[in-house]
C-alpha atoms as a PDB file:
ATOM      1  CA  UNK A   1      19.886  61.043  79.513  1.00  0.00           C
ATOM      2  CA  UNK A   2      22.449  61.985  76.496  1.00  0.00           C
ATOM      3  CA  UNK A   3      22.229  57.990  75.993  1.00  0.00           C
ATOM      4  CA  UNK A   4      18.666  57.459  75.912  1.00  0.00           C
ATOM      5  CA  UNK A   5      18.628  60.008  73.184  1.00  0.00           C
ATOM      6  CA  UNK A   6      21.241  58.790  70.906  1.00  0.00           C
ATOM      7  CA  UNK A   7      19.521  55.309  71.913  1.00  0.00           C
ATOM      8  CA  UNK A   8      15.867  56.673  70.051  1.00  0.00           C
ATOM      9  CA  UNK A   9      17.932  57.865  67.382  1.00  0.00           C
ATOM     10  CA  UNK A  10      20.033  55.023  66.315  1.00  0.00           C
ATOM     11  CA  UNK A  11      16.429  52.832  66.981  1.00  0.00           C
ATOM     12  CA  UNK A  12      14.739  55.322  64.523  1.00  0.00           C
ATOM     13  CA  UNK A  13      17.131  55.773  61.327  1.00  0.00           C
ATOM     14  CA  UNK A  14      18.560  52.328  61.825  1.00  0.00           C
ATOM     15  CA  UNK A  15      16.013  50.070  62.442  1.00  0.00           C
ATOM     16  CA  UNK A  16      17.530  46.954  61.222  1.00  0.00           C
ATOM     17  CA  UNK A  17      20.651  47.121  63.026  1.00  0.00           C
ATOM     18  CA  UNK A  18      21.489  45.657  66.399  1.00  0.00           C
ATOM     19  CA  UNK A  19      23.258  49.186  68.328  1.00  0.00           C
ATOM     20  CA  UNK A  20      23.302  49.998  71.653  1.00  0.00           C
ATOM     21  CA  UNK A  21      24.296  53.230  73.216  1.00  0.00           C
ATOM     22  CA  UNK A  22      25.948  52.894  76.817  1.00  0.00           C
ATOM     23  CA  UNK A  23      27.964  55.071  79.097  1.00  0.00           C
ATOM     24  CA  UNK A  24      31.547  53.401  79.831  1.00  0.00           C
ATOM     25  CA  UNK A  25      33.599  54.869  82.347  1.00  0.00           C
ATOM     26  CA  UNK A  26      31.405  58.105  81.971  1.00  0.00           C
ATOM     27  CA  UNK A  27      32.053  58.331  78.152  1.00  0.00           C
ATOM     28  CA  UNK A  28      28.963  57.345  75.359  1.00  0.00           C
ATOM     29  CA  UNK A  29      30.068  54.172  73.726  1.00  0.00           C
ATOM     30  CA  UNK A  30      28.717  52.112  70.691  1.00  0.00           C
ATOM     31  CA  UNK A  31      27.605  48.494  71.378  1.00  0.00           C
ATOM     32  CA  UNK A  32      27.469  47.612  67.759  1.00  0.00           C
ATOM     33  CA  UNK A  33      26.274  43.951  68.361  1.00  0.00           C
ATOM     34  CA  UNK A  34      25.884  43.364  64.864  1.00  0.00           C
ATOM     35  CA  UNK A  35      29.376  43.706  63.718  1.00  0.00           C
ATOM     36  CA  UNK A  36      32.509  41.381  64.961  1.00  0.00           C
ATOM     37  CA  UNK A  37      35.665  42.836  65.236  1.00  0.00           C
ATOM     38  CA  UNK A  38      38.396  40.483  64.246  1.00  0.00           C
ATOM     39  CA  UNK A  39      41.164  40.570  66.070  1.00  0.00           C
ATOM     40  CA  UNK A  40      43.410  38.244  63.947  1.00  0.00           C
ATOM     41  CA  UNK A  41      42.659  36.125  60.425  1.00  0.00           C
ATOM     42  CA  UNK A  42      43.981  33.050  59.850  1.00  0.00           C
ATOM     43  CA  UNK A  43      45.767  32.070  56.368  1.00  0.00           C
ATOM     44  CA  UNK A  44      45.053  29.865  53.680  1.00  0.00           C
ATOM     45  CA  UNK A  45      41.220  28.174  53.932  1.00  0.00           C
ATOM     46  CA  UNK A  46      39.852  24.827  56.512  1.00  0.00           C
ATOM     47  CA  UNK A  47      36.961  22.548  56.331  1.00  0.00           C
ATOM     48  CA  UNK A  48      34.377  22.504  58.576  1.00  0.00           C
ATOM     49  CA  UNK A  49      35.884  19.981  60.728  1.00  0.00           C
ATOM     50  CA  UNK A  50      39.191  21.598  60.958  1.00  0.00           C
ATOM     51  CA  UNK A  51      37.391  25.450  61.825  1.00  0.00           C
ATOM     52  CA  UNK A  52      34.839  23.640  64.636  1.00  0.00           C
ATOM     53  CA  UNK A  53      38.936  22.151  65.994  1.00  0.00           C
ATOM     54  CA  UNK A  54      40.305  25.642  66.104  1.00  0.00           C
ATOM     55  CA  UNK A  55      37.503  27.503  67.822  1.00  0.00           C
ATOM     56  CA  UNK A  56      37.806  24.743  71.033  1.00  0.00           C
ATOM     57  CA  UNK A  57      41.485  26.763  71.522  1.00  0.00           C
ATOM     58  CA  UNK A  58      39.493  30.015  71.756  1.00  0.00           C
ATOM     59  CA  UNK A  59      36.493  29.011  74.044  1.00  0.00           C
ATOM     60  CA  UNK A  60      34.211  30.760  72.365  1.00  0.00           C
ATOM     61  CA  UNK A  61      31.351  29.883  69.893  1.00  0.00           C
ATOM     62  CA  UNK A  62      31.587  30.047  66.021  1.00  0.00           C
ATOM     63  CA  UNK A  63      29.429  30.939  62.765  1.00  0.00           C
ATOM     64  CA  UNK A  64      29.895  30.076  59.367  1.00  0.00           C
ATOM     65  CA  UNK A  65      28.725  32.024  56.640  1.00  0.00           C
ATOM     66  CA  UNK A  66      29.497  34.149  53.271  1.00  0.00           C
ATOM     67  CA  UNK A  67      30.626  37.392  52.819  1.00  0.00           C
ATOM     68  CA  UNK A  68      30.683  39.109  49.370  1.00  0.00           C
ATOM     69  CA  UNK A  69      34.133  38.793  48.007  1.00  0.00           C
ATOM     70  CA  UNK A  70      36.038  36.684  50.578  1.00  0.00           C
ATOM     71  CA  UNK A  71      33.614  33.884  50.138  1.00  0.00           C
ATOM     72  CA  UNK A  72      32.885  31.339  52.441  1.00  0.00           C
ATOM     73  CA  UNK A  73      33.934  32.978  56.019  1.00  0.00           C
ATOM     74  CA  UNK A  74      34.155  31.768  59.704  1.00  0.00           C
ATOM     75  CA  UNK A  75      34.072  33.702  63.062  1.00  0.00           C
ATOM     76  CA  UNK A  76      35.762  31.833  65.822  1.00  0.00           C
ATOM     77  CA  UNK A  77      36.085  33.053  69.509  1.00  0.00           C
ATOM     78  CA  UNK A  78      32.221  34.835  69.575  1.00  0.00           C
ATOM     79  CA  UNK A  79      31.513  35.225  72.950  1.00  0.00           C
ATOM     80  CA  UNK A  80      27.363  34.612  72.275  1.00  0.00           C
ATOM     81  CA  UNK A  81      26.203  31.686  70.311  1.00  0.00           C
ATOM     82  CA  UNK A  82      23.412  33.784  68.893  1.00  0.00           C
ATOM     83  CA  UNK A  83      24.763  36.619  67.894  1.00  0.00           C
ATOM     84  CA  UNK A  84      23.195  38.207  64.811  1.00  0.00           C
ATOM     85  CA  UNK A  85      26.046  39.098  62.598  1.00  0.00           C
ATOM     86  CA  UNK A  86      25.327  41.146  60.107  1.00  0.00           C
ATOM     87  CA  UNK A  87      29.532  42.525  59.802  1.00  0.00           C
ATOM     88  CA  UNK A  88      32.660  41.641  59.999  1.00  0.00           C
ATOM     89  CA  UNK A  89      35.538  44.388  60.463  1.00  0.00           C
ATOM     90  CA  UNK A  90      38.881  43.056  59.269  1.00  0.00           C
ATOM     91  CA  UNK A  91      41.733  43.081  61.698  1.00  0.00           C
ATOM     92  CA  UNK A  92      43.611  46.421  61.358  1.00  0.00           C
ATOM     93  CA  UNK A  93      47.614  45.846  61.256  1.00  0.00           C
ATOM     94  CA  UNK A  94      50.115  47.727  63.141  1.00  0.00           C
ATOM     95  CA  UNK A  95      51.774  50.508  60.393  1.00  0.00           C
ATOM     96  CA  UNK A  96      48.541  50.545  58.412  1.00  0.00           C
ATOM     97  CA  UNK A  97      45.626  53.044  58.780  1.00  0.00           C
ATOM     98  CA  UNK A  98      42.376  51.615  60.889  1.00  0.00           C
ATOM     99  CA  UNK A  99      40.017  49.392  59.245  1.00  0.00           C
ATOM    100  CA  UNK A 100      36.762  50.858  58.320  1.00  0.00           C
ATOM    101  CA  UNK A 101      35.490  48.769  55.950  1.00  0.00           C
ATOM    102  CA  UNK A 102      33.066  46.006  57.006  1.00  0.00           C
ATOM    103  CA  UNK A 103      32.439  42.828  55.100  1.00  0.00           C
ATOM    104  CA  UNK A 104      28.796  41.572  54.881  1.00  0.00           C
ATOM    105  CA  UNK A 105      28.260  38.729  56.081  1.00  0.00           C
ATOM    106  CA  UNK A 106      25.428  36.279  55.713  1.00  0.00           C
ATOM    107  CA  UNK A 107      25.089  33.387  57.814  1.00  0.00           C
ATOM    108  CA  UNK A 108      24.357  29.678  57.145  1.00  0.00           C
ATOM    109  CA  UNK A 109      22.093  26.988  58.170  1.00  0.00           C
ATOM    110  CA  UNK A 110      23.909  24.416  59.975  1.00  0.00           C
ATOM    111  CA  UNK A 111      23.515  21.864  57.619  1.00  0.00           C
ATOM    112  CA  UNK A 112      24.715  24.348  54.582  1.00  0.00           C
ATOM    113  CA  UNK A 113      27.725  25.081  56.964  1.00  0.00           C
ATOM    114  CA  UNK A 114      28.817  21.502  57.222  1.00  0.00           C
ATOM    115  CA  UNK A 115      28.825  21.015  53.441  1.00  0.00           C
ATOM    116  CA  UNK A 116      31.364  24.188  53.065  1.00  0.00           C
ATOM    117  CA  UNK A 117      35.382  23.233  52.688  1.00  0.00           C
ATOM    118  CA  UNK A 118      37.425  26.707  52.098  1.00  0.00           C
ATOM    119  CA  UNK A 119      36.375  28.613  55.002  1.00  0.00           C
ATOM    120  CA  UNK A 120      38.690  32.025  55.158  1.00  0.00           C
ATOM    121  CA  UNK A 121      38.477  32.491  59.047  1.00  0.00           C
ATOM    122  CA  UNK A 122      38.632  35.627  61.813  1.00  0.00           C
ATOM    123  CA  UNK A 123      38.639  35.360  65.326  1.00  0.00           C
ATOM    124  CA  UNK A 124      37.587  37.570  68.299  1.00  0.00           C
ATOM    125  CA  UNK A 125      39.689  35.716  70.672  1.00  0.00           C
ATOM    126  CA  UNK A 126      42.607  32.618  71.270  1.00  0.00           C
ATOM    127  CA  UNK A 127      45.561  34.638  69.207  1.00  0.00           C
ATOM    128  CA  UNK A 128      47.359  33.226  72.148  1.00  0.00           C
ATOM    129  CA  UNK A 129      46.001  29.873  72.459  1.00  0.00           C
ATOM    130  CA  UNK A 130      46.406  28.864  68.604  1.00  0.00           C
ATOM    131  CA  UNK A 131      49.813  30.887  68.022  1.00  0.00           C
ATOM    132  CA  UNK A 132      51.848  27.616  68.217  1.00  0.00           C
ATOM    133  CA  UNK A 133      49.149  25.970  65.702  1.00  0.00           C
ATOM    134  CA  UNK A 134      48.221  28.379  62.845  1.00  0.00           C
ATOM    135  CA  UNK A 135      50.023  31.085  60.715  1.00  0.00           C
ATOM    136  CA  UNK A 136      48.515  34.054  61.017  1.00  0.00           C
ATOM    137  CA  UNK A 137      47.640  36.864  57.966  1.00  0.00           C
ATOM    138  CA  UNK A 138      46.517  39.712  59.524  1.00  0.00           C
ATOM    139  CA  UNK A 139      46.836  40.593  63.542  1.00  0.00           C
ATOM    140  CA  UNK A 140      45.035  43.539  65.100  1.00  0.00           C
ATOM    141  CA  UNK A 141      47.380  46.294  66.190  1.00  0.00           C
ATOM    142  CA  UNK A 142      46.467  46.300  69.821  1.00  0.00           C
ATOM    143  CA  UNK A 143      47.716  42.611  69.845  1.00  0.00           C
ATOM    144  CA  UNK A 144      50.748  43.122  67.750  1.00  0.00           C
ATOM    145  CA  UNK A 145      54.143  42.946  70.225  1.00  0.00           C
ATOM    146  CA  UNK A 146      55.858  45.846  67.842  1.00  0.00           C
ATOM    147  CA  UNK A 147      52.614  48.113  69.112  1.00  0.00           C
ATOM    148  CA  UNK A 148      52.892  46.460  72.896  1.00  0.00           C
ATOM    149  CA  UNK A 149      56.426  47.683  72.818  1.00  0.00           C
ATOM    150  CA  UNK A 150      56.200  50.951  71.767  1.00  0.00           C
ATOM    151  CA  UNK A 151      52.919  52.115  72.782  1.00  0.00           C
ATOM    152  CA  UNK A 152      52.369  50.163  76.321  1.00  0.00           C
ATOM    153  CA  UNK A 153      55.221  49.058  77.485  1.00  0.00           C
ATOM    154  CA  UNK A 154      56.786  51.110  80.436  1.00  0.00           C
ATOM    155  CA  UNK A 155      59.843  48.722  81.130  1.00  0.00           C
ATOM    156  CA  UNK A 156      63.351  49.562  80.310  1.00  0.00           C
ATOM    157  CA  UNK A 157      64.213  48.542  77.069  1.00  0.00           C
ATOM    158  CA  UNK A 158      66.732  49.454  74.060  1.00  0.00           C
ATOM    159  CA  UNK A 159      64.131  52.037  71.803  1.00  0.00           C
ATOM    160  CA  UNK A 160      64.226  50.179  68.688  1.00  0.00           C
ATOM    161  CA  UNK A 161      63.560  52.635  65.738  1.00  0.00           C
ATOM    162  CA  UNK A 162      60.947  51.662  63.062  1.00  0.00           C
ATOM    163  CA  UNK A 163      61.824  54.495  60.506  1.00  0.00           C
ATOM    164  CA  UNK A 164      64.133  57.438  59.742  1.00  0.00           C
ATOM    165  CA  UNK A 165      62.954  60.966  57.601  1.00  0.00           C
ATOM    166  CA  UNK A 166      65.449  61.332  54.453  1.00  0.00           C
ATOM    167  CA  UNK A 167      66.964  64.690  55.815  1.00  0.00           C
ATOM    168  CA  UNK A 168      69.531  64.689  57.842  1.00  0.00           C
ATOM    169  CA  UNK A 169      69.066  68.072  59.701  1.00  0.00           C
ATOM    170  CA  UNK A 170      65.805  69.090  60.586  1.00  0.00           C
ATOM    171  CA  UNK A 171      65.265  72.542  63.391  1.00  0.00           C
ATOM    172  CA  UNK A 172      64.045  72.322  66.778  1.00  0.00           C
ATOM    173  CA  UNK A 173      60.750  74.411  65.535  1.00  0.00           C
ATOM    174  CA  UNK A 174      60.161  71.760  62.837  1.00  0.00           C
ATOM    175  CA  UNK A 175      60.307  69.178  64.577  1.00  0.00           C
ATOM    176  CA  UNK A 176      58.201  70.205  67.343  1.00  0.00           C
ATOM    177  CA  UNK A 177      55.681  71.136  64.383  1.00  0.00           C
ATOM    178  CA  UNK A 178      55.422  68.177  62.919  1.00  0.00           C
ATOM    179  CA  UNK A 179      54.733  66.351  66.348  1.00  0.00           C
ATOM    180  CA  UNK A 180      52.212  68.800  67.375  1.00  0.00           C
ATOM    181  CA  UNK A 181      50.320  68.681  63.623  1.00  0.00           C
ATOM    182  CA  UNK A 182      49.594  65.237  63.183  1.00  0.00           C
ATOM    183  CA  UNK A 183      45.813  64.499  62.591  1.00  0.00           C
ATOM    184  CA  UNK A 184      45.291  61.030  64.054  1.00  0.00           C
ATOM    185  CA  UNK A 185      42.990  61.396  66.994  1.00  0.00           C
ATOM    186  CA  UNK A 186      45.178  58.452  68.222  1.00  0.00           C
ATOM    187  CA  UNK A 187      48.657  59.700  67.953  1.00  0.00           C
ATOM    188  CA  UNK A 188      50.150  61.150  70.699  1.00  0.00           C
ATOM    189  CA  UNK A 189      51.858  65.246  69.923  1.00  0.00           C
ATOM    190  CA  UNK A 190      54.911  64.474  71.888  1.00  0.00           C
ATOM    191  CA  UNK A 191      58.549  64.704  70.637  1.00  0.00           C
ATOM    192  CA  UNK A 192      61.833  63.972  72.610  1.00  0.00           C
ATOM    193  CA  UNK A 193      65.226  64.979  71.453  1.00  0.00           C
ATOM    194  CA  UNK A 194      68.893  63.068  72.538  1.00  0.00           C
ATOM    195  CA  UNK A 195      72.266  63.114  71.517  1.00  0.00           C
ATOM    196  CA  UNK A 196      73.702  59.783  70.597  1.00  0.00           C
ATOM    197  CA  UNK A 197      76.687  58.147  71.623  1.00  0.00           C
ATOM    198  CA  UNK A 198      78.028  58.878  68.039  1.00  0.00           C
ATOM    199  CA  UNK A 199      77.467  62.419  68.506  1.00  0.00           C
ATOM    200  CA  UNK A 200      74.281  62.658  66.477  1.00  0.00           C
ATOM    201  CA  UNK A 201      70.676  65.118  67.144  1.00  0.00           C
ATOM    202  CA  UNK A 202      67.893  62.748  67.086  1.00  0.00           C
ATOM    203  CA  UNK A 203      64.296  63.747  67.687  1.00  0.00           C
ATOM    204  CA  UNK A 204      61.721  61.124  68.302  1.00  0.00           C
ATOM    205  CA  UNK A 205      58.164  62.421  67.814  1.00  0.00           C
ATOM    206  CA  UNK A 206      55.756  60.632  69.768  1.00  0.00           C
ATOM    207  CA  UNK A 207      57.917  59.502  72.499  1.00  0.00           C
ATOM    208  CA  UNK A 208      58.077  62.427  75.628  1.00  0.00           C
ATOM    209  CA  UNK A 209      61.252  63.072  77.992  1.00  0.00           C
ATOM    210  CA  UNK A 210      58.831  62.008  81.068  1.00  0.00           C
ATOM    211  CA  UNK A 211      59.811  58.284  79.150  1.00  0.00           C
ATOM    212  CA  UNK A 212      63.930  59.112  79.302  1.00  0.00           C
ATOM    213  CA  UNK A 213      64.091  56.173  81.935  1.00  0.00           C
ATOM    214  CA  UNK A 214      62.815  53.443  79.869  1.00  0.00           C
ATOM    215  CA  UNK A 215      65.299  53.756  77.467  1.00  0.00           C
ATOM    216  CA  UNK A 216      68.401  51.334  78.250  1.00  0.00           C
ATOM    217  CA  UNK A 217      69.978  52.212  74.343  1.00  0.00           C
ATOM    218  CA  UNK A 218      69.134  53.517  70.767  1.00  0.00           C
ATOM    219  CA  UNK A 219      68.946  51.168  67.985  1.00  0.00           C
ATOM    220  CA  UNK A 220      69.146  52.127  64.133  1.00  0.00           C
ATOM    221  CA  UNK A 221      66.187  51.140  62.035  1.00  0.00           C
ATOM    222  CA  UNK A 222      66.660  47.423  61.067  1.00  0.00           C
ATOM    223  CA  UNK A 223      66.466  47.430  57.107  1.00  0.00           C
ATOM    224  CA  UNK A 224      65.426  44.374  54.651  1.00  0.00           C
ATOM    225  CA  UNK A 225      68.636  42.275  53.627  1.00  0.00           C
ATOM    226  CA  UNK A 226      71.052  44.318  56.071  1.00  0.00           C
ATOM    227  CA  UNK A 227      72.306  42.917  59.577  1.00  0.00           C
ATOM    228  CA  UNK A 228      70.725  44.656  62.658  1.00  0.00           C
ATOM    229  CA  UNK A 229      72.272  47.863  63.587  1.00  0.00           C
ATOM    230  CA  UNK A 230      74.371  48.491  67.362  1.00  0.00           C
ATOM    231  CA  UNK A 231      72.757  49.390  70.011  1.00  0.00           C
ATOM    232  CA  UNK A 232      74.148  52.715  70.991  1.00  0.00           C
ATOM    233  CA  UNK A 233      73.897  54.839  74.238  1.00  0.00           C
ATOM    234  CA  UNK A 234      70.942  57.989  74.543  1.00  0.00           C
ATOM    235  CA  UNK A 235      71.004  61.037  76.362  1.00  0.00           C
ATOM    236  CA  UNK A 236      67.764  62.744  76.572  1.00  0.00           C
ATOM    237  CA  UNK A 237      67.576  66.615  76.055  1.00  0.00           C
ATOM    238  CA  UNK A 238      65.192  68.889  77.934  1.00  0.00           C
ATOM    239  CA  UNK A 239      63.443  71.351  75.577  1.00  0.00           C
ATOM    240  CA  UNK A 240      65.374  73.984  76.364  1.00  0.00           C
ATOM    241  CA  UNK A 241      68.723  71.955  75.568  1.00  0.00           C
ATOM    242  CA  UNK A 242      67.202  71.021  72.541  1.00  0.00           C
ATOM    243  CA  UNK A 243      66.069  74.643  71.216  1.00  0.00           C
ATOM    244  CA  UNK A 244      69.924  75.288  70.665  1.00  0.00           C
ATOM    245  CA  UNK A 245      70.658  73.173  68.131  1.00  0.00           C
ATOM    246  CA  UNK A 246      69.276  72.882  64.383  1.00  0.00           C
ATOM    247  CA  UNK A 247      71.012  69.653  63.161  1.00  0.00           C
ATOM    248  CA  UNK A 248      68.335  67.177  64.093  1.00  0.00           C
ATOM    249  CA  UNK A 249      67.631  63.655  62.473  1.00  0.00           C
ATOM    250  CA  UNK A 250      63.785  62.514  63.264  1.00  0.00           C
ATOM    251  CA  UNK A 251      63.517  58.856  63.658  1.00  0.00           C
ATOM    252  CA  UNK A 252      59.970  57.212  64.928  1.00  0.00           C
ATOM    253  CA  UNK A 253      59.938  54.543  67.472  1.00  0.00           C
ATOM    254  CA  UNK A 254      55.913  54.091  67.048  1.00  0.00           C
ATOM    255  CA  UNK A 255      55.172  53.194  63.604  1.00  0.00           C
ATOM    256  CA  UNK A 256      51.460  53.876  64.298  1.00  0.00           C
ATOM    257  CA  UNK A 257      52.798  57.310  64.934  1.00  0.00           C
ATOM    258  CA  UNK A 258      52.602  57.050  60.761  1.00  0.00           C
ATOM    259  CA  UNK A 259      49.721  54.941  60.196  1.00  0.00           C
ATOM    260  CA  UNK A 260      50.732  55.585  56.314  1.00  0.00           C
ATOM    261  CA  UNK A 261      53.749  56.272  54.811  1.00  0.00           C
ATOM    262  CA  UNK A 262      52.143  57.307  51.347  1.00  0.00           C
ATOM    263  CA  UNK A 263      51.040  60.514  54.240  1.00  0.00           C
ATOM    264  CA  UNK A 264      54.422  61.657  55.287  1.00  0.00           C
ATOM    265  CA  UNK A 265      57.808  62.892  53.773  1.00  0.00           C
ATOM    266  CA  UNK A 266      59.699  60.895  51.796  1.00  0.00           C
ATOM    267  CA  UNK A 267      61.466  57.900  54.617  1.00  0.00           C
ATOM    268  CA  UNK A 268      64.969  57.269  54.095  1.00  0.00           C
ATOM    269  CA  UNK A 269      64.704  54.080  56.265  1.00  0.00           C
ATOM    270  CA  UNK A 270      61.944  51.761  57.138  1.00  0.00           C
ATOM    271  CA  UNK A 271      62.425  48.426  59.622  1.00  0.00           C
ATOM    272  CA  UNK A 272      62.004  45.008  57.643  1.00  0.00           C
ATOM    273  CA  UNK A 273      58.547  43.912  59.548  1.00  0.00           C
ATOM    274  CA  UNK A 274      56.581  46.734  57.933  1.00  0.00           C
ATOM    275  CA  UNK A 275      58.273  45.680  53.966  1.00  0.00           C
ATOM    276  CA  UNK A 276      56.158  43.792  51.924  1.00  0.00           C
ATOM    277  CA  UNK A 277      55.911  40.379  52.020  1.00  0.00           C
ATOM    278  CA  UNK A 278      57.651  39.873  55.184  1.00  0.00           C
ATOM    279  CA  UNK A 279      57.426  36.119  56.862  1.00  0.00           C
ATOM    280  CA  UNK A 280      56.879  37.067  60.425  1.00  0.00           C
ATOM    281  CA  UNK A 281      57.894  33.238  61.290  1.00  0.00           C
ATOM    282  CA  UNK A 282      60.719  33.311  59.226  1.00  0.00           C
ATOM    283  CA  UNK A 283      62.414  33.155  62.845  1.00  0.00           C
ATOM    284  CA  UNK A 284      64.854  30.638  64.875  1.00  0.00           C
ATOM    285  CA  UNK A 285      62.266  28.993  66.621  1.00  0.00           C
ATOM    286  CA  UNK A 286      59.262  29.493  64.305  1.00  0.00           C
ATOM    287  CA  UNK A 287      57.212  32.112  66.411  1.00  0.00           C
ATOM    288  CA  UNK A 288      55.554  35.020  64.614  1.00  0.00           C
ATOM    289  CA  UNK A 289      57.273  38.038  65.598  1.00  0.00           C
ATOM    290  CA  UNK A 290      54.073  40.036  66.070  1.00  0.00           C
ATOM    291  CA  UNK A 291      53.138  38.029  69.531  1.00  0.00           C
ATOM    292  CA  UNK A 292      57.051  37.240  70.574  1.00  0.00           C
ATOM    293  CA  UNK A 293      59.131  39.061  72.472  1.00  0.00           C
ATOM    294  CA  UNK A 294      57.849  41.579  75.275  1.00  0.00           C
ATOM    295  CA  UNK A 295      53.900  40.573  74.124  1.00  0.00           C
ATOM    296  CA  UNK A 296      54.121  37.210  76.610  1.00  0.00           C
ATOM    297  CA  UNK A 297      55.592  39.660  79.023  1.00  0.00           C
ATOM    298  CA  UNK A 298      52.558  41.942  79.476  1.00  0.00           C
ATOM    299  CA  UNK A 299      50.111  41.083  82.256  1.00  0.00           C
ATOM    300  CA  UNK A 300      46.895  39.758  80.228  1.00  0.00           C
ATOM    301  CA  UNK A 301      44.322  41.234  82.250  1.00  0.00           C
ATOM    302  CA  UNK A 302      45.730  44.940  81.234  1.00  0.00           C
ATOM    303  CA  UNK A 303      47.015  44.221  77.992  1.00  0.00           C
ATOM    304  CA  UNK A 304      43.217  42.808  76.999  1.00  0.00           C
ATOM    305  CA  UNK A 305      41.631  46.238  78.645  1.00  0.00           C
ATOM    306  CA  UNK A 306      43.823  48.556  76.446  1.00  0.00           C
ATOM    307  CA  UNK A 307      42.617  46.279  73.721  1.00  0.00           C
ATOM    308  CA  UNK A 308      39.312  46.746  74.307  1.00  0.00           C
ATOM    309  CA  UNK A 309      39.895  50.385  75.269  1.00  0.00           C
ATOM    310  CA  UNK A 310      41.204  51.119  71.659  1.00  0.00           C
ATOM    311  CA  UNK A 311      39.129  48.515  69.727  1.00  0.00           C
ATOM    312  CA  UNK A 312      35.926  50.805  71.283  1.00  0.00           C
ATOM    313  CA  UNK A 313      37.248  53.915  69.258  1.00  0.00           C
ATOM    314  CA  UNK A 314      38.154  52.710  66.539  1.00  0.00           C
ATOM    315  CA  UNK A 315      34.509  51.203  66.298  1.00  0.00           C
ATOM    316  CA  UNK A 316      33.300  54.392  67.187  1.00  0.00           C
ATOM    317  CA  UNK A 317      34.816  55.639  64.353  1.00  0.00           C
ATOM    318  CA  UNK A 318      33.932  53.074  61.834  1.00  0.00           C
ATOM    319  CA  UNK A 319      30.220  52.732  62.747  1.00  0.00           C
ATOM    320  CA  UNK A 320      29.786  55.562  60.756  1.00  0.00           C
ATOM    321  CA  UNK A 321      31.251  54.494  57.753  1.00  0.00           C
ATOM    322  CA  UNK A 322      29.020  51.252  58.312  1.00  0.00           C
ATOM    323  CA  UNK A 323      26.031  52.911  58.758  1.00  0.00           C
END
């Protein structure tokens, strides 16, 4: 019933957009049909030739059009071939805030499409398929293997720290307040706390004691221009261990935990893959570090659901900044 309703209204203020209102898994979710969710962009620009060559990796379809400030755009990896676009949402990095802005985007005829030569291009799907073919500029977070790792993952594994706060000793009450005051509707309100094998109070907000067992060692945050820290050994605290002791340093295994660090305390450390500029396949074997590693370990079936399990709220969120 609930649906039907939202259904009239969407149909009555927005009559020129293509939304649908379903119930997933008992939940109301937005079908916004006219807007493509990118889940990667490619760098640098390709003909038309050399886009209709890329989208055969993704088996999907592709359209060509122009959107308002990136120019001449392609979709690759569409899953209908007659899709109205009207949208494009840009793929939202791992460490960055979610993407809410939409690009417009108006299609071309076929014939205008073939006469086109710097197409900037986004794809739904084949991240996997063309990894070993293009370099990629921006990769949704939900694909990214830094995310997989610390988010997903449930397989032993050193905890390898993406940041550090600039104080050295923080209480047990502030730390569990700053865990349980975070804003992000995404972000879990967790916090664990371990001694090292150096000796040292750590607290890791957004990680839980329930997760002690995954972790196989601690390592430092990695920093631009230094060489990787040791891995040393973690002992997880219960709470009430914990509440003794005043002398705690915060680090935070999930960068999405942040989103921002313009929204935090000043970070003493932050791990090289979030620093500007970084060449993610800048690597032995020429990989990009964002889909290496534990990523080709995940089973695909679940990895894509928690995709499309996080790409529906973030869309839920940013239809109403497109609207």
């Amino acid at each position: 019933m609930i649906e039907r309703i939202l259904q009239k209204l969407y149909d009555e203020y927005y009559p020129d957009r293509d939304i649908q209102v379903l119930i997933v898994h008992g939940r109301v979710t937005l079908a916004i049909n006219d807007t493509a969710q990118a889940s990667y962009s490619i760098k640098g620009t390709y003909r038309y030739e050399e886009v209709q060559k890329l989208n055969q990796f993704t088996n999907g379809f592709v359209q060509y059009g122009f959107c308002p400030g990136d120019g001449p755009t392609a979709i690759i990896g569409l899953a209908d071939p007659n899709a109205n676009l009207k949208f494009i949402l840009d793929a939202s990095p791992y460490g960055k805030m979610p993407n809410t802005h939409s690009m417009i985007f108006n299609r071309y005829s076929d014939e205008d499409a073939k006469q086109v030569s710097n197409y900037t291009v986004y794809g739904l799907n084949g991240l996997l398929e063309l990894a070993d073919i293009v370099k990629f500029d921006k990769i949704h977070f939900s694909y990214d293997a830094r995310y997989q790792e610390a988010v997903i993952s449930q397989e032993p594994r050193v905890l390898k720290m993406n940041c550090k706060f600039d104080r050295f000793h923080y209480s047990y009450r502030e730390c569990k307040y700053f865990a349980t005051h975070q804003p992000y509707f995404e972000i879990s309100n967790s916090v664990a706390f371990a001694t090292l094998e150096d000796g040292r109070h750590i607290a890791l907000p957004g990680f839980s004691y329930d997760r002690k067992d995954e972790a196989l060692g601690f390592r430092d945050v990695w920093e631009s221009y230094c060489e990787e820290p040791p891995v040393l050994g973690i002992n997880f605290m219960t709470d009430k261990e914990a509440s003794q002791y005043d002398d705690f340093e915060i680090y935070i295994y999930d960068y999405s935990y942040l989103c921002d660090p313009s929204l935090v305390p000043r970070l003493a450390k932050v791990d090289r893959t979030f620093s500007s500029g970084f060449d993610f396949c800048n690597t032995t074997d020429g990989k990009d570090l964002r889909i290496t590693g534990n990523f080709w370990a995940f089973n695909h079936v679940c990895y894509k659901q928690d995709v499309i399990d996080k790409t529906a709220r973030v869309n839920l969120l940013a239809v109403f900044l497109v609207l």
